[in-house]
Protein backbone atom coordinates (compact mmCIF):
# COMPACT_ATOMS: atom_id res chain seq x y z
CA UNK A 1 0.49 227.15 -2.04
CA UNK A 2 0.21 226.86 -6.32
CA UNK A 3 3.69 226.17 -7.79
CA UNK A 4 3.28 227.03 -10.98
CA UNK A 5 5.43 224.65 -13.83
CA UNK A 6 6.00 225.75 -17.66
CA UNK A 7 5.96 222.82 -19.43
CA UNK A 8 6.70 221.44 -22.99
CA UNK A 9 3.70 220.08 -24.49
CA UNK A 10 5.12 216.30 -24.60
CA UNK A 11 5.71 216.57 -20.94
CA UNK A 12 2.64 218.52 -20.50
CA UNK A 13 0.75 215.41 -22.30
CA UNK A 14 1.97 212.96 -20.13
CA UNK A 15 0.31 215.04 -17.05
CA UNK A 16 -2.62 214.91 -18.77
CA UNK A 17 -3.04 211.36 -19.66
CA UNK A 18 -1.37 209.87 -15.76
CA UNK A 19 2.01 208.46 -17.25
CA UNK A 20 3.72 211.34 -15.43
CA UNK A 21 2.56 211.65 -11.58
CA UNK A 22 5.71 213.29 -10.06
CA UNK A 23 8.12 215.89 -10.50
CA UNK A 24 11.83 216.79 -8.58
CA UNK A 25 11.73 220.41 -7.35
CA UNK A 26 14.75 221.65 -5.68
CA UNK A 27 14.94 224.89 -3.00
CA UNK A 28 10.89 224.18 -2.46
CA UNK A 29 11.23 223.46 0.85
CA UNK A 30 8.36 224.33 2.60
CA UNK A 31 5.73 222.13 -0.07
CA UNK A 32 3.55 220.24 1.55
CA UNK A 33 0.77 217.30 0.76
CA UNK A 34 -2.71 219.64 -0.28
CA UNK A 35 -0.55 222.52 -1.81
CA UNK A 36 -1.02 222.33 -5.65
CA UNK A 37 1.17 222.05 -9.08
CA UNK A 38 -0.43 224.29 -11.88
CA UNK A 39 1.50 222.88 -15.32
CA UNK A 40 1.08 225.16 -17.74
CA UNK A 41 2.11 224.39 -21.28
CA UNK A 42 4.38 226.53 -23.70
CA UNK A 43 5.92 225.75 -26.82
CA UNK A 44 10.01 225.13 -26.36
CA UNK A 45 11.16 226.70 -29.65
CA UNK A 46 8.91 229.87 -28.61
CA UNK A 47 8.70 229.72 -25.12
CA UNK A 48 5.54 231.30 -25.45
CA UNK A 49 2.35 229.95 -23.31
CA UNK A 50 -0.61 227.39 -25.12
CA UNK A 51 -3.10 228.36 -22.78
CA UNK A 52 -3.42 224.77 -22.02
CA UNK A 53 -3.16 224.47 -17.95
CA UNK A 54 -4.05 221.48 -15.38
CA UNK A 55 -3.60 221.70 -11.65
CA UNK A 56 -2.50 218.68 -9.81
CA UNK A 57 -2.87 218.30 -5.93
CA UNK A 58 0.25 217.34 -4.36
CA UNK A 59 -0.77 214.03 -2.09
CA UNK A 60 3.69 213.50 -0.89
CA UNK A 61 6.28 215.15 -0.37
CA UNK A 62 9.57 212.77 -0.40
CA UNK A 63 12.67 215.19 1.47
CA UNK A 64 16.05 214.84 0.61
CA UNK A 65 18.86 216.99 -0.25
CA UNK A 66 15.85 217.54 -3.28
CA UNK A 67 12.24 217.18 -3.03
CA UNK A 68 10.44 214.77 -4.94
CA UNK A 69 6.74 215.60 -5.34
CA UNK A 70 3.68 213.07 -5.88
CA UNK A 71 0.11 214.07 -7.04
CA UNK A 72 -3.15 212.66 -7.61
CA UNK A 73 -4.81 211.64 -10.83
C-alpha cells in the first residue's frame, strides 16, 4: 500500500534531511511494516504541488486508538 502525504515544504525538509522519521495517521488501520509513505510537497498559501516527492518505507506500525508510523532513512 502507498499512502500518499501533502506536505508543507518545512515539514517536507525535515523528511528529507532524517529529523522527521514518523508521522500519526488516524482511521489507517490496516498499514503495515513494508507498505510505503509518498510525501509530496505543496506550497501552504497555494496548496498547489512542488513536484518535489520522496517515498519512505514504513519499518512500524505502533496501534492505539491512533497509529503512529515509523520509516527508514
Amino acid at each position: 500500500m502507498i499512502i500518499e502525504q501533502k506536505c508543507w515544504p518545512a515539514i517536507f525538509e525535515r523528511v528529507v534531511s532524517g529529523k522527521k522519521n514518523s508521522t500519526v495517521y488516524v482511521g489507517h488501520a490496516k498499514v503495515k511494516p513494508g507498505d510505503f509513505v509518498l510525501f509530496e510537497e505543496s506550497h501552504h498559501e497555494s496548496g498547489k504541488y512542488t513536484g518535489r516527492k520522496i517515498k519512505k518505507k514504513v519499518i512500524r506500525v505502533s496501534k492505539s486508538s491512533e497509529n503512529h508510523l515509523y520509516w527508514s532513512e
